[in-house]
Protein backbone atom coordinates (compact mmCIF):
# COMPACT_ATOMS: atom_id res chain seq x y z
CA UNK A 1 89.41 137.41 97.80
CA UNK A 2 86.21 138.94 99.12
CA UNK A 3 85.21 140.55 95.92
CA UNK A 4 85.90 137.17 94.48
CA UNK A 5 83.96 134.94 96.50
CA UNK A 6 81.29 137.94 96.36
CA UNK A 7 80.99 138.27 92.26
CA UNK A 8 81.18 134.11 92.41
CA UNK A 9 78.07 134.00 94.74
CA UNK A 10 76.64 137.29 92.66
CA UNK A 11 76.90 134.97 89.56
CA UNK A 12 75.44 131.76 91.38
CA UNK A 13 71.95 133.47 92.51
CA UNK A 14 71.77 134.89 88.69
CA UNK A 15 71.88 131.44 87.43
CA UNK A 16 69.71 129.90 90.02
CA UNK A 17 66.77 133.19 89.16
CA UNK A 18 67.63 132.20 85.57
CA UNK A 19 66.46 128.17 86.00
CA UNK A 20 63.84 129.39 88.59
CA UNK A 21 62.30 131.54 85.73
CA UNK A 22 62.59 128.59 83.22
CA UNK A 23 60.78 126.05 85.26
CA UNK A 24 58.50 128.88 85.87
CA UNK A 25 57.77 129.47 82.16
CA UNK A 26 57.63 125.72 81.21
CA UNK A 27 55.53 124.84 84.78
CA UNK A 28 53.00 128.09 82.67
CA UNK A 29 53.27 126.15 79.14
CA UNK A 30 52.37 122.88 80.43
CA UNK A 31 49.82 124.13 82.91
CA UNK A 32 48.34 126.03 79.49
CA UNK A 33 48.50 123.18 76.91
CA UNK A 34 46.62 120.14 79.39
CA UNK A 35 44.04 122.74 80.61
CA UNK A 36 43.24 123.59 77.36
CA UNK A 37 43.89 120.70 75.27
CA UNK A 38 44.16 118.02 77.88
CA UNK A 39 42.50 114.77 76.93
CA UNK A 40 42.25 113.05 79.88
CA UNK A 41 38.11 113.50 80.60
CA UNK A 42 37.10 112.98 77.20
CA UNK A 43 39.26 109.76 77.86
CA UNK A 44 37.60 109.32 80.97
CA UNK A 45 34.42 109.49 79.90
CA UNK A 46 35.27 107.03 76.51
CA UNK A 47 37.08 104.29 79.20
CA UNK A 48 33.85 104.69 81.97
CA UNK A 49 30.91 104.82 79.43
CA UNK A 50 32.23 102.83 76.84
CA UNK A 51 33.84 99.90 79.39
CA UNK A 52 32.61 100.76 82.60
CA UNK A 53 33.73 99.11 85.30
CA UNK A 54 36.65 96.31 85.13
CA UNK A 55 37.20 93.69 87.61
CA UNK A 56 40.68 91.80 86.52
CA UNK A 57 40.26 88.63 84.73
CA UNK A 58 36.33 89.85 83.39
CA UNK A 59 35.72 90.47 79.49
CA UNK A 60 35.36 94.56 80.46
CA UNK A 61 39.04 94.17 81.43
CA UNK A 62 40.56 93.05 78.58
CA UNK A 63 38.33 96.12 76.69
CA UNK A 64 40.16 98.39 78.60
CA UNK A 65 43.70 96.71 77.89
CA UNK A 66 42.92 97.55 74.36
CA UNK A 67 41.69 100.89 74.97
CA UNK A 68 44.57 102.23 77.07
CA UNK A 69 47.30 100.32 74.47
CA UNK A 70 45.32 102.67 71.67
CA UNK A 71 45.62 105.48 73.69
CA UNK A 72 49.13 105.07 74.27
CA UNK A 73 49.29 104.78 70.94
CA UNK A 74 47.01 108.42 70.19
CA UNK A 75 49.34 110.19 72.74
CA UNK A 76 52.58 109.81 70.85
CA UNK A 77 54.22 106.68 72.51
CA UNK A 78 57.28 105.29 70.81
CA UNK A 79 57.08 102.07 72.25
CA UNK A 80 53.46 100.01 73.20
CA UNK A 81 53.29 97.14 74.73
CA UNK A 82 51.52 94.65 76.76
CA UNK A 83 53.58 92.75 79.73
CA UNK A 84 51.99 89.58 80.81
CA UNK A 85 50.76 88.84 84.40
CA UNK A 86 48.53 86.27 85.74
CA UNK A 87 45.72 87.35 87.43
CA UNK A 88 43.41 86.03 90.11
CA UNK A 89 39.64 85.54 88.82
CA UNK A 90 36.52 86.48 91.11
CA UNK A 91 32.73 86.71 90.69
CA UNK A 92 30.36 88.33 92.42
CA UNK A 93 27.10 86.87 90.78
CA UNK A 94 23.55 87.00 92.35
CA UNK A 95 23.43 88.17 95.97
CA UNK A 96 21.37 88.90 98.70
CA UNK A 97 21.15 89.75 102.57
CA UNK A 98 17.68 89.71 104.53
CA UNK A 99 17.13 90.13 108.53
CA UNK A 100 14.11 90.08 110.44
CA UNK A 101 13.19 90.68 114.01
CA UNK A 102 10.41 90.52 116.61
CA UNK A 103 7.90 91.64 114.00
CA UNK A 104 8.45 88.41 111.85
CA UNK A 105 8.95 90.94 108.90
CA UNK A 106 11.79 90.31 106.35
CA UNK A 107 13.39 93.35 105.21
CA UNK A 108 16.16 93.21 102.30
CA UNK A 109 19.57 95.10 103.24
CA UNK A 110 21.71 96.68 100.24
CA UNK A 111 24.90 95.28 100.69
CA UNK A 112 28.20 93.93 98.73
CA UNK A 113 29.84 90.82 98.96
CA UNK A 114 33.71 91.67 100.05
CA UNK A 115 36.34 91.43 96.89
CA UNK A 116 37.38 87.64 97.12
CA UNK A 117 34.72 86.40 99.52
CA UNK A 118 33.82 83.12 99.43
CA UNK A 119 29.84 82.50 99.07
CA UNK A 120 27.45 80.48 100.17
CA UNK A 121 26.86 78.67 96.77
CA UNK A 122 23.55 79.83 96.27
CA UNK A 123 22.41 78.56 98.95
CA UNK A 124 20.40 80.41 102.49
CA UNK A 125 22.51 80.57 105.33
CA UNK A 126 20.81 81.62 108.14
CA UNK A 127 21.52 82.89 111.84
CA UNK A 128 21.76 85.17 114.77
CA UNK A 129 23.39 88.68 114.25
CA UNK A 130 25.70 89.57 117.20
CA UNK A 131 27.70 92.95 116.84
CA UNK A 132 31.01 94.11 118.30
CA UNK A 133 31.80 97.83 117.65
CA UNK A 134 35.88 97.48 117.74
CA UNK A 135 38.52 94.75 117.80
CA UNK A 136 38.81 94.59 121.63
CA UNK A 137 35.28 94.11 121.83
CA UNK A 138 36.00 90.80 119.54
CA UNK A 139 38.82 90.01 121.54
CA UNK A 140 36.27 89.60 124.72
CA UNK A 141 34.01 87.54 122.89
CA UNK A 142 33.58 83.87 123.87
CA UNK A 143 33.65 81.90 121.36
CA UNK A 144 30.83 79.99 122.51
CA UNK A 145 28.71 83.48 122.07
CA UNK A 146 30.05 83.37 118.37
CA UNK A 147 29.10 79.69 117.37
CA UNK A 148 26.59 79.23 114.80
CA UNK A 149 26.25 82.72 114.62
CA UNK A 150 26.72 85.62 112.57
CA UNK A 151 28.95 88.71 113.56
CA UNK A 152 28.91 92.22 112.59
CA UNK A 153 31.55 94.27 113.10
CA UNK A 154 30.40 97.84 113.23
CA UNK A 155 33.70 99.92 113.82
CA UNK A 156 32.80 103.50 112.02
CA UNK A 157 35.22 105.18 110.17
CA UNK A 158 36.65 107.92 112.15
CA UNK A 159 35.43 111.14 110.91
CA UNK A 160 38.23 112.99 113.13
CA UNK A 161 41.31 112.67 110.78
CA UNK A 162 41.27 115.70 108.60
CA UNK A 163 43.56 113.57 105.94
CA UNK A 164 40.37 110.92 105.51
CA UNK A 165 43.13 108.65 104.26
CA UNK A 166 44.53 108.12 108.15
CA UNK A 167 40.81 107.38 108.64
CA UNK A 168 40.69 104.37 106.01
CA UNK A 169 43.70 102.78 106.99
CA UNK A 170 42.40 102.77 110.37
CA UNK A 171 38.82 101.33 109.93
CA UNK A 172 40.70 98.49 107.10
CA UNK A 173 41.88 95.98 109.46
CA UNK A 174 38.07 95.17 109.72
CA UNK A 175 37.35 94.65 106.06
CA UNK A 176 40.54 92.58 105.56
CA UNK A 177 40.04 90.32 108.70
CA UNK A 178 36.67 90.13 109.68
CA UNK A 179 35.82 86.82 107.92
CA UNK A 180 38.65 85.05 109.35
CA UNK A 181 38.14 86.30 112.95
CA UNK A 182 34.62 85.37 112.61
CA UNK A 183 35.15 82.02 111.36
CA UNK A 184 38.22 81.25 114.19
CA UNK A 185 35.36 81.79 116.28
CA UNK A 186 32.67 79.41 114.89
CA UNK A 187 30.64 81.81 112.92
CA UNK A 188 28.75 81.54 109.58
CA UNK A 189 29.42 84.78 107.78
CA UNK A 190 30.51 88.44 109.22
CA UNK A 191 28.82 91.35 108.28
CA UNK A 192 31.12 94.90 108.22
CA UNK A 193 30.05 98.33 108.29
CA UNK A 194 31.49 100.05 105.22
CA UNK A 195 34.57 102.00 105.03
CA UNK A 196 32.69 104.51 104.48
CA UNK A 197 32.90 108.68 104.97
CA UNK A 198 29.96 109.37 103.58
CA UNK A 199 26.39 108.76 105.93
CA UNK A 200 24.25 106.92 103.68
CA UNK A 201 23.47 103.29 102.64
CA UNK A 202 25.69 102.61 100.00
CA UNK A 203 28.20 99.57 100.40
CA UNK A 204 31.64 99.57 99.82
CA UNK A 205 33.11 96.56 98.61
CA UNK A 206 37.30 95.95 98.69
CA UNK A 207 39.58 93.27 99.21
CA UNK A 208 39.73 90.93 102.52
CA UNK A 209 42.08 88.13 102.57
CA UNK A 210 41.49 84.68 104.70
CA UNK A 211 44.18 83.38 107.06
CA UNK A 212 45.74 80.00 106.61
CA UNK A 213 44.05 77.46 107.91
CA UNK A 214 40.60 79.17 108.92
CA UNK A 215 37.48 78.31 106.92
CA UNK A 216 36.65 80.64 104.18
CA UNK A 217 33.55 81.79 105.49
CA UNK A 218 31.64 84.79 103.45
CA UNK A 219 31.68 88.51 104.00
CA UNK A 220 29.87 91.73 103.35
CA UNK A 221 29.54 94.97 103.67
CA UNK A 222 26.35 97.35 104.52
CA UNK A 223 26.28 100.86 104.05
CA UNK A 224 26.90 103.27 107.83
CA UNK A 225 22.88 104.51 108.04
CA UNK A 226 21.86 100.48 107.69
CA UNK A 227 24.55 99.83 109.84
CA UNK A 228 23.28 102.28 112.60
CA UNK A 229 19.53 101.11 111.82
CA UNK A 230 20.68 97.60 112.78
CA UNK A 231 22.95 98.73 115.98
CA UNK A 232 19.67 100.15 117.21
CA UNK A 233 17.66 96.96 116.61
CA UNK A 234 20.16 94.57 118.09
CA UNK A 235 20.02 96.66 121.32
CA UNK A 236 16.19 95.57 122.06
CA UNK A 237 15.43 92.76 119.89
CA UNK A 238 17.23 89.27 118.65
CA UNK A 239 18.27 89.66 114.67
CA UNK A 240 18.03 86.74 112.51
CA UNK A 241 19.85 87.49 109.45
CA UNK A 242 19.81 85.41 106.05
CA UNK A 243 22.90 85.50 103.41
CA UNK A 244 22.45 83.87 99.75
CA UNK A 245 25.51 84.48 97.64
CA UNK A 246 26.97 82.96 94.39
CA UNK A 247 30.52 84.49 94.70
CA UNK A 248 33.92 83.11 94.59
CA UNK A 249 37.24 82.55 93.42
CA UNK A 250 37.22 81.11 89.77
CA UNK A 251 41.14 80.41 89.90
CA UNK A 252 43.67 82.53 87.44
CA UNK A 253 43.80 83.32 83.99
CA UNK A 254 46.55 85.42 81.64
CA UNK A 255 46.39 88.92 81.49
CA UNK A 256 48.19 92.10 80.91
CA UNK A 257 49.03 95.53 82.20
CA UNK A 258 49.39 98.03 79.49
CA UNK A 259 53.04 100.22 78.81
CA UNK A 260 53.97 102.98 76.53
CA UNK A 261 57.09 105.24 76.64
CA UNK A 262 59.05 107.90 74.84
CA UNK A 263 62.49 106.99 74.79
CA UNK A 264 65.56 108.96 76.92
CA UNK A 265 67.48 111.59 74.15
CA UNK A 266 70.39 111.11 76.66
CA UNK A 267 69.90 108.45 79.10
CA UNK A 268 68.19 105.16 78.63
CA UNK A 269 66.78 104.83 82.88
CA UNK A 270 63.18 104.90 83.47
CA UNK A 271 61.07 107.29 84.93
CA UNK A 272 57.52 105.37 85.72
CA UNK A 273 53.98 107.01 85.85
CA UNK A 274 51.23 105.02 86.14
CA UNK A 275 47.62 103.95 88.39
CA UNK A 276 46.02 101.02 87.86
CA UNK A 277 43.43 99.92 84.92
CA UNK A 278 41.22 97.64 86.90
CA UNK A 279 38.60 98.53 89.28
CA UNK A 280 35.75 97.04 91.35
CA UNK A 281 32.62 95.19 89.55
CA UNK A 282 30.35 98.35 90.38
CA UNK A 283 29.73 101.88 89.34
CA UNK A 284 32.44 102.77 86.79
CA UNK A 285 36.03 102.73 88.18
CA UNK A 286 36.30 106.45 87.62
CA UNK A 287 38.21 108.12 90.68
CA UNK A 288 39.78 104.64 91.73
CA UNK A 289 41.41 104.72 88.89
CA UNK A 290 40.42 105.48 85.70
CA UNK A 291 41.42 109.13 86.71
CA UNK A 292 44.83 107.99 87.17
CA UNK A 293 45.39 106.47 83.99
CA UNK A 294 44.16 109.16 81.98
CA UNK A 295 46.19 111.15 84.01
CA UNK A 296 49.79 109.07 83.31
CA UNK A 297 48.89 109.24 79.66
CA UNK A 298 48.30 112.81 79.88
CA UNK A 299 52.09 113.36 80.61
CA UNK A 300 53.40 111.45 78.03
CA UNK A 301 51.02 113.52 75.63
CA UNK A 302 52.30 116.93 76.84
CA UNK A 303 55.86 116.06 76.59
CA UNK A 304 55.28 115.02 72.79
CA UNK A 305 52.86 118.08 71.93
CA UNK A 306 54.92 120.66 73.69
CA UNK A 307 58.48 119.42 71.93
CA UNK A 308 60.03 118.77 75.15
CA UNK A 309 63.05 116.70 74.85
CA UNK A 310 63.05 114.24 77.94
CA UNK A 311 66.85 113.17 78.85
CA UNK A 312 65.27 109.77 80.33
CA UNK A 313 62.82 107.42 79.04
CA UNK A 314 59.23 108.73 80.08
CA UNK A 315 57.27 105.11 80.94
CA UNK A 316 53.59 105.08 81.35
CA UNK A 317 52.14 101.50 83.37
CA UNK A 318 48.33 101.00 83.51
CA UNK A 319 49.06 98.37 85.89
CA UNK A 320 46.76 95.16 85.93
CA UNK A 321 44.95 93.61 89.16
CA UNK A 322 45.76 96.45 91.90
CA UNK A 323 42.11 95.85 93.19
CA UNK A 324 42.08 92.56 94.65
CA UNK A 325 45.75 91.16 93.81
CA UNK A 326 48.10 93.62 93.18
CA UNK A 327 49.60 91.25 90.45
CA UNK A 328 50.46 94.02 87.84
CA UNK A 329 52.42 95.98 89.97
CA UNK A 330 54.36 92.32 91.64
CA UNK A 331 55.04 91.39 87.84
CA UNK A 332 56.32 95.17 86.78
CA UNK A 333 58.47 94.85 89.62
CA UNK A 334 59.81 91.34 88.66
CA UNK A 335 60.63 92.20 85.48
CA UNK A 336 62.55 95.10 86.31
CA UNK A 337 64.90 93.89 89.02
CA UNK A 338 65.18 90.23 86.44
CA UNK A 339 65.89 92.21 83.62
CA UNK A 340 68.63 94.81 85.62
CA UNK A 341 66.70 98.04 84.42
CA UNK A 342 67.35 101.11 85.95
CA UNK A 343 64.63 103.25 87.36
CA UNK A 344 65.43 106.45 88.09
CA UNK A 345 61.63 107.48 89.64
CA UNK A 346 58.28 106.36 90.00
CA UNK A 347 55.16 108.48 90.63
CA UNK A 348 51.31 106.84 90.81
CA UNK A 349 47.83 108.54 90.62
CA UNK A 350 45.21 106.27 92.49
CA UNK A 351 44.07 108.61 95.55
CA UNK A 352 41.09 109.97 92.76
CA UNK A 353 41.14 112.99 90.53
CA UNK A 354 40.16 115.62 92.60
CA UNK A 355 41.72 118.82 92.96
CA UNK A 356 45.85 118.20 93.62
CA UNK A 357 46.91 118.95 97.09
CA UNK A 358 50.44 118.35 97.55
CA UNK A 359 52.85 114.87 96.09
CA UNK A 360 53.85 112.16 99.12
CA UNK A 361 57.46 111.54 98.57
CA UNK A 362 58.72 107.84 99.46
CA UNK A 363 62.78 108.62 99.29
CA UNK A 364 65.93 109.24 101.47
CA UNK A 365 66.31 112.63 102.97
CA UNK A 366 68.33 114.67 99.95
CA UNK A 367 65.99 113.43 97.32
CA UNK A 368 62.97 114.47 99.44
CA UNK A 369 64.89 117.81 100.06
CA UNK A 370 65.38 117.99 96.37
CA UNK A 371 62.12 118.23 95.17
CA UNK A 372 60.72 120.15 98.50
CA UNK A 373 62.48 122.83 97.37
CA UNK A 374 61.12 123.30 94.10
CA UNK A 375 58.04 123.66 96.27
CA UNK A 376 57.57 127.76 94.97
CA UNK A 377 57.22 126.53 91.52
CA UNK A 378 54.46 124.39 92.13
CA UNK A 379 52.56 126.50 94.49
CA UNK A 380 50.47 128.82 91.97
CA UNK A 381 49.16 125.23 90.68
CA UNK A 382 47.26 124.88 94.12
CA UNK A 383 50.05 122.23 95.23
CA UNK A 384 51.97 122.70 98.33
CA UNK A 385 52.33 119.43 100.73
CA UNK A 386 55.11 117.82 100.23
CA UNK A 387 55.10 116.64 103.92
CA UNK A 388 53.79 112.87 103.13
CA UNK A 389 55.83 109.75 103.08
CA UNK A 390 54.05 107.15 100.93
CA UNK A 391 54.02 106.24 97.67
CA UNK A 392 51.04 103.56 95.42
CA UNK A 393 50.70 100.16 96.13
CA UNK A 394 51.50 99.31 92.31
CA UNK A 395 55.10 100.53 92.64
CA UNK A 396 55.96 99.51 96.14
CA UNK A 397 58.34 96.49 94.20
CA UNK A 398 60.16 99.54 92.77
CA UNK A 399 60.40 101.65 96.17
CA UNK A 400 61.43 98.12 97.93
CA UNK A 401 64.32 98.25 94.93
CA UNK A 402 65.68 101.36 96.45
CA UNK A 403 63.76 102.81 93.77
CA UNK A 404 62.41 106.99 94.97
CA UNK A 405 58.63 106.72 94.78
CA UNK A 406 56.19 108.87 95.01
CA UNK A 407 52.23 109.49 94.80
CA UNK A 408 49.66 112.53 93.47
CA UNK A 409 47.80 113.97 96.41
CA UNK A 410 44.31 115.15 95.70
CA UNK A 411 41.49 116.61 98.11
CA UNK A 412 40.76 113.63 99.75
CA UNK A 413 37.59 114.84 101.74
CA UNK A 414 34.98 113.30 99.05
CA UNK A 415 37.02 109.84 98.24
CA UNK A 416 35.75 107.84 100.50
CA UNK A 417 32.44 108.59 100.16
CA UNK A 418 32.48 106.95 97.08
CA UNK A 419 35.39 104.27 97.00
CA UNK A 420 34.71 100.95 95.44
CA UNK A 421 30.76 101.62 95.66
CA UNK A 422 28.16 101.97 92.71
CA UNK A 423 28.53 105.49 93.23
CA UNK A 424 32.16 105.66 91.79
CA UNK A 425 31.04 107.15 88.01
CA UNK A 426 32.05 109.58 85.76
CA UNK A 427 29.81 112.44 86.82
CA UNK A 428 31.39 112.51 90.34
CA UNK A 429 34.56 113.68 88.49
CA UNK A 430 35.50 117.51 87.44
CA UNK A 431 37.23 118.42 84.49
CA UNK A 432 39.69 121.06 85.47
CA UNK A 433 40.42 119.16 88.94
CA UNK A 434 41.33 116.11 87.23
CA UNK A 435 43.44 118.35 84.55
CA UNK A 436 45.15 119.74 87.51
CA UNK A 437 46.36 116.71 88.69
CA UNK A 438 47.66 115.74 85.26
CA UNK A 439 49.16 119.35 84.81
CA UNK A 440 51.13 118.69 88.35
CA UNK A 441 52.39 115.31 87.65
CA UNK A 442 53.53 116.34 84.49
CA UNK A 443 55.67 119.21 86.30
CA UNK A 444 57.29 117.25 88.45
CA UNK A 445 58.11 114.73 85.57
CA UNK A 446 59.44 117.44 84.31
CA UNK A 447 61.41 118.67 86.94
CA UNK A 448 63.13 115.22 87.27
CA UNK A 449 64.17 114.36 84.15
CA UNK A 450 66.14 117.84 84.19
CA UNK A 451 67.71 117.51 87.14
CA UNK A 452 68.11 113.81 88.35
């Protein structure tokens, strides 16, 4: 019996070395082909110079629909299509924020209205500039200190979190809220430092959403060195600030997001990768997301050029309206439970395309144990955390489904020095760091349509 149970286990760790050394091979072809051939920055560059940025519901945005169904088409999709979603509309148009002090001088601030701010219809609207630095300082505020008045909330991003994404979500709640909380209050229009890593004056613009029932007052957003500048005026002298802004919702409109797939040889259940094909109204929407699109359709172009034979159907989604609506990825989600289609997996790329650092994994225990332990395969690629539990907005209808979702995790130290500012352009972006990222989605694609 011993020798029995000792040849059977003999025989086991022969045929686990013999996939190991497989997956190693194919991990070595794939990781070969995209960083050679990949197409993903030419394609970057085509969608970001070509296009440019591509705020849902603008002209720039259906462009890119056309673009990405094309290059669906270019990688070797069987199927194209385009799935209908309506979309919120908003404009920016002409704005601009001015403050003076004691000196009587004017002095024009670079700032962004906040994605789906209200403006002030082209109109001045001028007042005093209080500040609070954090959300208990708001809570203290009278509102008869707020009246009439215009607040600033100046809560810095926290440059302690190593993982600058902790530091985000925390400094958010500001963005989201401040023109609500301001307007509860009596104010005319907040003012927000930027989410911001970086120390400079660029704005960051992003979604904020107004409560029920509070005015829709407008909001923006100053870079952190003009928001320090103005700390250290408002400590000795009174701030008058002035806000003329043409933004504003415009209602909704008919859209799409953008699908291609190669079809299961074995079983018909859908494995998803995707990011989103919209972006902010400045710079060039080429870490957040362009990066991830090119990325997703990178994948489906490996499996065709290298021959491999996927057992499930392969889906690509350039989801529509992830920006300020998340409407693509609601409508994706729809479908799918309506329509009874099985997804097996879902992975998105919207974190940027910087150099991968590790995949979150948003799944029960034994899936997440699963893939950890094809951790040693995936290590000589530079990719070793698989300690995060998260997964992209666009496919949290899937992961609320029951649906194991996941998400590419880059470097995240530079991100947020550019997110959803001007400076978000093709230049910031490497070649073999955004290759990388492709080359690691497309092994664990790989590694889950042989084994799930």
């Amino acid at each position: 019996m011993k020798k029995i149970v000792s040849t059977s286990l003999l025989l086991l760790s022969m045929t686990l070395f013999g996939q190991a050394k497989e997956d190693s091979i194919q991990f070595n072809t794939i990781s070969k082909e995209i960083l050679n051939n990949g197409k993903g920055y030419v394609e970057l560059k085509d969608l970001t110079k070509n296009i440019g940025h591509r705020l849902s519901g603008s002209p720039a945005y259906e462009k890119a629909v056309q673009w990405a169904a094309q290059r669906l088409r270019d990688a070797g999709a069987d199927k194209v299509w385009l799935q209908d979603v309506t979309i919120p509309v908003w404009e920016r148009g002409k704005e601009s924020l001015k403050i003076t002090a004691n000196s009587g001088r004017w002095k024009t601030l670079k700032m962004l209205s906040l994605g789906n701010s209200e403006g002030t219809g082209g109109k001045d609207v001028s007042a005093e500039v209080i500040m609070v630095k954090s959300m208990e300082e708001y809570d203290k505020l009278p509102a008869e200190k707020v009246k009439g008045k215009i607040l600033f909330f100046n809560y810095p991003f926290n440059q302690s979190f190593i993982e600058t994404f902790r530091g985000y979500g925390d400094a958010a709640k500001y963005r989201v809220t401040a023109a609500s909380l301001t307007a509860k209050k009596g104010g005319k229009f907040a003012i927000i430092r930027s989410l911001s890593s970086a120390f400079d004056d660029t704005p960051h613009t992003g979604a904020m959403r107004y409560e029920d029932n509070v005015d829709k007052i407008p909001a923006v957003a100053i870079g952190s060195t003009t928001a320090d500048e103005l700390e250290q005026l408002l400590k000795t002298q009174k701030v008058l600030a002035t806000l003329n802004s043409n933004c504003g919702m415009k209602g909704e409109k008919a859209s799409h997001s953008v699908i291609g797939e190669i079809t299961g040889k074995k079983d018909k259940s859908v494995i998803v990768v995707g990011g989103h094909l919209d972006s902010w109204d400045v710079g060039e929407g080429a870490q957040d997301d362009g990066a991830g699109i090119v990325q997703s359709i990178e994948v489906l172009r490996t499996f065709k050029k290298l021959g491999i034979q996927n057992n499930h159907t392969i889906r690509v989604v350039c989801f529509a309206n992830e920006e300020n609506g998340l409407k693509g990825g609601l409508q994706y989600g729809k479908v799918a439970k309506d329509s009874n289609e099985k997804h097996l997996f879902a992975i998105e790329s919207d974190a940027g395309g910087f150099s991968p650092r590790g995949i979150a994994l948003d799944m029960d225990d034994t899936k997440r144990n699963q893939i950890k332990s094809w951790a040693p395969l995936f290590i000589p690629y530079g990719v070793y955390n698989f300690e995060g539990k998260y997964s992209g907005a666009d496919i949290s209808p899937l992961q609320a489904m029951g649906v194991p979702t996941a998400e590419l995790a880059p470097d995240s130290q530079r991100y947020f020095d550019i997110h959803h500012t001007e400076e978000d352009t093709f230049d910031k972006v490497n070649r073999r760091e955004l290759l990388l990222g492709a080359v690691a989605m497309t092994q664990l694609i790989y590694m889950i349509d042989k084994n799930w």
